[in-house]
Protein backbone atom coordinates (compact mmCIF):
# COMPACT_ATOMS: atom_id res chain seq x y z
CA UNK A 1 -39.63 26.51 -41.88
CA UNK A 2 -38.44 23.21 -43.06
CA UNK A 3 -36.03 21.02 -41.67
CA UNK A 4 -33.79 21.28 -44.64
CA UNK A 5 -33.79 24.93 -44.79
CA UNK A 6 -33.30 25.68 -41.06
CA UNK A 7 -30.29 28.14 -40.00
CA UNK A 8 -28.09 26.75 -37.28
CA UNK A 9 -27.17 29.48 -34.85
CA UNK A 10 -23.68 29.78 -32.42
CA UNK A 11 -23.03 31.32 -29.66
CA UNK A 12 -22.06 34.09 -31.32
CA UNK A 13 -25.00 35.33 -33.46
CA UNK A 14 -27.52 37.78 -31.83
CA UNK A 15 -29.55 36.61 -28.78
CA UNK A 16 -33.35 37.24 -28.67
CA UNK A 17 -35.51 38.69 -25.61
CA UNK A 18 -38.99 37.38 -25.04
CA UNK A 19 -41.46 39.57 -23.35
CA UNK A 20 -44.54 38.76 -21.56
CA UNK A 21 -47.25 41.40 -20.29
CA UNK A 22 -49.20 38.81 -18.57
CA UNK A 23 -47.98 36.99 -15.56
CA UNK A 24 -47.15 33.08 -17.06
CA UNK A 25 -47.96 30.65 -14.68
CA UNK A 26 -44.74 28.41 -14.12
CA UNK A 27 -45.80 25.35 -15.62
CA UNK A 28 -45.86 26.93 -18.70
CA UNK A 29 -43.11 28.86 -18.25
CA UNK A 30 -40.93 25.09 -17.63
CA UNK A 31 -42.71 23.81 -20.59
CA UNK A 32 -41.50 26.51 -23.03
CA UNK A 33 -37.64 26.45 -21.05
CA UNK A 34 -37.55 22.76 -22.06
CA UNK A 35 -38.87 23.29 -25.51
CA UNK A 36 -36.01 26.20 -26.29
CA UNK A 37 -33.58 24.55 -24.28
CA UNK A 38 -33.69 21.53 -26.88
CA UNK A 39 -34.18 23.51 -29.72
CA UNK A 40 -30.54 25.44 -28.59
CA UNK A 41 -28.80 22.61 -28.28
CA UNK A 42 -29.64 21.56 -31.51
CA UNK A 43 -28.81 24.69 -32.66
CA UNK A 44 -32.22 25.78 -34.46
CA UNK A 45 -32.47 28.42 -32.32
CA UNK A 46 -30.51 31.37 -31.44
CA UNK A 47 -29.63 32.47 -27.63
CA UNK A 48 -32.80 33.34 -26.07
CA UNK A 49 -34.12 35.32 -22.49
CA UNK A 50 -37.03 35.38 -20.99
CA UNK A 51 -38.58 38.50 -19.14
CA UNK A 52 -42.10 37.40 -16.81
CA UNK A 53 -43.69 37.29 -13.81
CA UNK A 54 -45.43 34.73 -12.67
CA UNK A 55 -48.64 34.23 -10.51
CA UNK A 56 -48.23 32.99 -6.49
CA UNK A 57 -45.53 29.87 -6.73
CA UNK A 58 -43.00 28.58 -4.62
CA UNK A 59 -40.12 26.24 -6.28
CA UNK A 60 -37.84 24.46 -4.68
CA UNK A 61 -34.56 23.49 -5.85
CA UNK A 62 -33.36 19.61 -6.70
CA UNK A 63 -32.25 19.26 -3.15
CA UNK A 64 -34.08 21.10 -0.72
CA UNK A 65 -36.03 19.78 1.86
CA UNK A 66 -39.69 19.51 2.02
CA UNK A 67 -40.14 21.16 5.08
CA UNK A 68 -38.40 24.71 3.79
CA UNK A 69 -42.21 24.82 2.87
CA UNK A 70 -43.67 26.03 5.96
CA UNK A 71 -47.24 26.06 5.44
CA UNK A 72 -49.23 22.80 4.41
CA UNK A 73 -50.76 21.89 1.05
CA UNK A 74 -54.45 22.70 1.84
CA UNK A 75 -53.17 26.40 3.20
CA UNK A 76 -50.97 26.93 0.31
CA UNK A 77 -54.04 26.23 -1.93
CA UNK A 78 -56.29 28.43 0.19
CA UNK A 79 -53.89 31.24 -0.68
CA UNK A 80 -53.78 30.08 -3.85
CA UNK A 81 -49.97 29.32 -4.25
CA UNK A 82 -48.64 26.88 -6.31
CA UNK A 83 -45.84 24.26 -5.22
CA UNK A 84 -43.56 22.80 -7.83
CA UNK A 85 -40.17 20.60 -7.30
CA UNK A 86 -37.47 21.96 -10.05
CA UNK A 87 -34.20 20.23 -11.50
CA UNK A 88 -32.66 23.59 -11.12
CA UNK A 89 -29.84 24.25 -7.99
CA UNK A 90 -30.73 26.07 -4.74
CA UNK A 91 -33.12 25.84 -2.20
CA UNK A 92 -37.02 27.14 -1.76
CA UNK A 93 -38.04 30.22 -3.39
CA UNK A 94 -40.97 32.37 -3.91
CA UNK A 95 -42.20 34.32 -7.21
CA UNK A 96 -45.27 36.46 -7.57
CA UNK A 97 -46.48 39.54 -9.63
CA UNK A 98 -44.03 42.65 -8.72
CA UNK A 99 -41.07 40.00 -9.07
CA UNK A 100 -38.97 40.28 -12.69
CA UNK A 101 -38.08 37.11 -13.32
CA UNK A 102 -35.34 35.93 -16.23
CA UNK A 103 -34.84 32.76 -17.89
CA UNK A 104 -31.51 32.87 -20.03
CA UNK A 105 -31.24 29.83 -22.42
CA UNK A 106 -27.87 30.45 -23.82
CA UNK A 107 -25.21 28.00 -24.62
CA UNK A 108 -21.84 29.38 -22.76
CA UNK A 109 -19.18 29.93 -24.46
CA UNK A 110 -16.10 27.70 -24.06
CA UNK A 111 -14.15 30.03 -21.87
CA UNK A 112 -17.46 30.81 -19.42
CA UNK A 113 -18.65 27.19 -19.52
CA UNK A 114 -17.89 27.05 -15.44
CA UNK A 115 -20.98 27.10 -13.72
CA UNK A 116 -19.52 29.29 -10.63
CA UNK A 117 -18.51 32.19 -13.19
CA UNK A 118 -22.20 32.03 -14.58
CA UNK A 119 -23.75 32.27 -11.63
CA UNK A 120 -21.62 34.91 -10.49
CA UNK A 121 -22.30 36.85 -14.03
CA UNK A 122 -26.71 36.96 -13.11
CA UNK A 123 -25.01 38.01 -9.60
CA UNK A 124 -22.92 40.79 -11.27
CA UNK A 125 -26.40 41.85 -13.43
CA UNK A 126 -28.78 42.32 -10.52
CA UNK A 127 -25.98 44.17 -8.93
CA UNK A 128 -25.92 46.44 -11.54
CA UNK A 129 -29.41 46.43 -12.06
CA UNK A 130 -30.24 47.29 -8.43
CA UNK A 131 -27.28 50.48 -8.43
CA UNK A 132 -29.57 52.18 -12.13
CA UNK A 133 -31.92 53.05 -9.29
CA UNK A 134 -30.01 54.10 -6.31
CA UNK A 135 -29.70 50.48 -4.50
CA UNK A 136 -26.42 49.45 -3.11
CA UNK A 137 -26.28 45.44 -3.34
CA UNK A 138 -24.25 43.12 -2.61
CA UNK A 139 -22.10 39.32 -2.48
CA UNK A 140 -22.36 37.49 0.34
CA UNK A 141 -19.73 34.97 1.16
CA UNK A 142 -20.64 31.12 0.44
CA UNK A 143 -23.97 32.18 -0.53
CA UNK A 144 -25.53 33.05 -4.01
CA UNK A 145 -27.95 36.25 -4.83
CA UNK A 146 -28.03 39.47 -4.17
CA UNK A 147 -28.42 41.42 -0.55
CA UNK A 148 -28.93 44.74 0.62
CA UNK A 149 -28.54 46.03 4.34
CA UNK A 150 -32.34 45.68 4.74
CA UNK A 151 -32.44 42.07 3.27
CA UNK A 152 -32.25 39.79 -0.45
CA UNK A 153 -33.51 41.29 -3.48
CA UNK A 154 -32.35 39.09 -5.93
CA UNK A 155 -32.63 34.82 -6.04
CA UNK A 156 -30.54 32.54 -8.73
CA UNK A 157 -31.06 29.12 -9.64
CA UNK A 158 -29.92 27.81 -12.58
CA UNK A 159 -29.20 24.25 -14.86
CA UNK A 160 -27.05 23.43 -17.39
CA UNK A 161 -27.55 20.49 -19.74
CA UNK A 162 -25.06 20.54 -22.28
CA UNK A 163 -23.52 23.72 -21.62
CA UNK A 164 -26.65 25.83 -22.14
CA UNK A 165 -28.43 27.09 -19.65
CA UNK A 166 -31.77 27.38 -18.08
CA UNK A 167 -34.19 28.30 -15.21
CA UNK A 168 -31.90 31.43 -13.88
CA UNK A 169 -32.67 35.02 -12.17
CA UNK A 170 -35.47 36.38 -10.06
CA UNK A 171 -35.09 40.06 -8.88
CA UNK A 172 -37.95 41.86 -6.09
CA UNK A 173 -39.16 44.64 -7.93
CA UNK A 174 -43.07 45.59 -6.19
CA UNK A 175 -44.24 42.38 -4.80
CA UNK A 176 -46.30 41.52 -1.79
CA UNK A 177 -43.40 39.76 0.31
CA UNK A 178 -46.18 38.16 2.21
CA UNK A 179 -45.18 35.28 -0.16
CA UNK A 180 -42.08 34.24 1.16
CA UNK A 181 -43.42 34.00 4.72
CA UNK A 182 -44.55 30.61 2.77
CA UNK A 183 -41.20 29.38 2.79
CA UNK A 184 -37.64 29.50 4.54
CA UNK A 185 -35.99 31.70 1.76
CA UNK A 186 -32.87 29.92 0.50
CA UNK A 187 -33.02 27.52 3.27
CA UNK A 188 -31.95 30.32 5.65
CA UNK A 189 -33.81 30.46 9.22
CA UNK A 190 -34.42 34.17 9.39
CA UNK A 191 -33.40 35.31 6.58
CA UNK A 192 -35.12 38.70 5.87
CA UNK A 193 -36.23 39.66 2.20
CA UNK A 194 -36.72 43.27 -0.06
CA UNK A 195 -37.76 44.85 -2.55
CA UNK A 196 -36.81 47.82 -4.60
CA UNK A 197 -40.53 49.08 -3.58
CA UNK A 198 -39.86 48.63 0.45
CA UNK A 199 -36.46 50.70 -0.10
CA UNK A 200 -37.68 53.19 -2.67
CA UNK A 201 -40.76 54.16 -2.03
CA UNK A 202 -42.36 56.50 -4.17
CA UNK A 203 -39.39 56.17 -6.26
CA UNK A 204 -39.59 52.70 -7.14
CA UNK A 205 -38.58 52.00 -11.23
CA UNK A 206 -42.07 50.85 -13.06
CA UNK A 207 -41.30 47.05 -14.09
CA UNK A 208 -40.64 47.97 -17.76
CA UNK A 209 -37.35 50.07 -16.23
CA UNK A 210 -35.97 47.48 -14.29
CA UNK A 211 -36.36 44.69 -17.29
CA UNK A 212 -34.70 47.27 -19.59
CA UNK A 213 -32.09 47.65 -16.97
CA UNK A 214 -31.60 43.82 -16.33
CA UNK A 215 -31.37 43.39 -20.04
CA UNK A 216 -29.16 45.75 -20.82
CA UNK A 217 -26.43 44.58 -18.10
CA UNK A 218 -26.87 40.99 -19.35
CA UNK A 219 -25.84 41.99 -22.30
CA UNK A 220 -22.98 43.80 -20.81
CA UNK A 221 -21.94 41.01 -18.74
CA UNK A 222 -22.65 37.84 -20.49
CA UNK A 223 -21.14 39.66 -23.55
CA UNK A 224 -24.83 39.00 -25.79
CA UNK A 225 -26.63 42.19 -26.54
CA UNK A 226 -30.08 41.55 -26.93
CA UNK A 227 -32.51 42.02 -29.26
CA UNK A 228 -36.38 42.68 -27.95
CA UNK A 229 -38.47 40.76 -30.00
CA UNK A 230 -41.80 42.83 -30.91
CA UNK A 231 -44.32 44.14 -33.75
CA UNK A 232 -41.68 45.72 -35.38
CA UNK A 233 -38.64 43.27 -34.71
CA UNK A 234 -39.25 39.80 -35.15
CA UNK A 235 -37.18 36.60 -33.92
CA UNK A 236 -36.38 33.84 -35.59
CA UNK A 237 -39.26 31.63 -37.14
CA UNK A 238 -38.61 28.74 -34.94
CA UNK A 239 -38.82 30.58 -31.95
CA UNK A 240 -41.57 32.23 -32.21
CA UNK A 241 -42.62 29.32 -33.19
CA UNK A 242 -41.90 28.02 -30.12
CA UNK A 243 -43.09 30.70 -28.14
CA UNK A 244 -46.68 30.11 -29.38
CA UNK A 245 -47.14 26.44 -29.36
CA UNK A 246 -45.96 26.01 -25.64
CA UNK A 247 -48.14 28.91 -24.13
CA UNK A 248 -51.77 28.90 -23.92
């Protein structure tokens, strides 16, 4: 696609999913946010969300301290988790396989461009998310996620640059919650952490529910229905474009 030729998309033409089936490891993941994030706010690209998981990592948020890391750098790579400082809010967080993780790069709307309402729309979606498979969640005062009576399931950090968005939601689906003995979740001394697997059981969704779920109520809630991009749908050429130059 040519410069010249090149469609330039609002916030109010369809937004695009991106799926991946094999866990991305988060430096690869930031590289492709950064590449989509400019390419929105140029406006070659429609609004876009990303659906992953990503191997053992812990991130921690533009302010938080070092030591919300509990374990040391030669223990961390023993067990084979990564450590990576983030321009995105909030504190230290773990991801892993078993977690659903989504990246929305969407410019906001005039009316929604306050970042509290944004981050309590991903609130409002793994709320929703969580109550498709019998979960009650919720709010907790001051705070920002999503709880249950046995712990958090759901983590948010997000950035804006230029009123679109990126980094964004992670929600415990099956993963080993050894991880986050790595860190002090959220910054929070004791703070205990679920999954949909340690309160369902048996019964727990497969991943591909929950991401059909999450994506469904994001479209709900942020007002974008999404289109999955796939062999028989495909996005835009830019972003797919995109897509394949900033993954190996």
């Amino acid at each position: 696609m040519t410069g010249r030729s090149r469609t330039l998309f609002n916030a109010r033409m369809s937004a695009w999913a991106i799926t991946f089936t094999r866990p991305v490891p988060y430096d690869e993941a930031l590289r492709l946010q950064k590449a989509l994030l400019s390419a929105r706010i140029a406006g070659r690209i429609p609004d876009t969300v990303l659906f992953l998981e990503h191997p053992s990592v812990i991130t921690l948020g533009v302010r938080a301290p070092d030591e919300h890391v509990l374990l040391k750098p030669a223990e961390l790579a023993k067990r084979k988790i990564a450590l990576y400082r983030t321009s995105r809010g909030g504190d230290a967080t773990w991801h892993g396989p078993g977690q659903l993780v989504m990246y929305p790069i969407i410019r906001l709307h005039a009316q929604e461009a306050e970042v509290h309402e944004y981050l309590r729309n991903l609130e409002e979606i793994a709320l929703r998310t969580a109550a498709d498979f019998g979960v009650k969640a919720f709010r907790r005062l001051g705070l920002t996620g999503a709880w249950t009576c046995s712990g958090k399931l759901a983590f948010i950090g997000i950035r804006l640059k230029r009123a679109v968005t990126f980094h964004g939601l992670s929600f415990n689906v099956r993963p080993d919650l050894a991880g986050f003995a790595a860190i002090r979740p959220c910054g929070l001394s004791g703070e205990r952490v679920t999954s949909l697997k340690e309160l369902l059981g048996a019964e727990c969704p497969t991943m591909t529910q929950v991401r059909r779920s999450m994506a469904r109520h994001f479209g709900e809630v942020c007002r974008r229905p999404l289109q999955f991009a796939g062999a028989r749908q495909h996005p835009p050429e830019e972003l797919e474009r995109l897509v394949n130059r900033n993954l190996r």
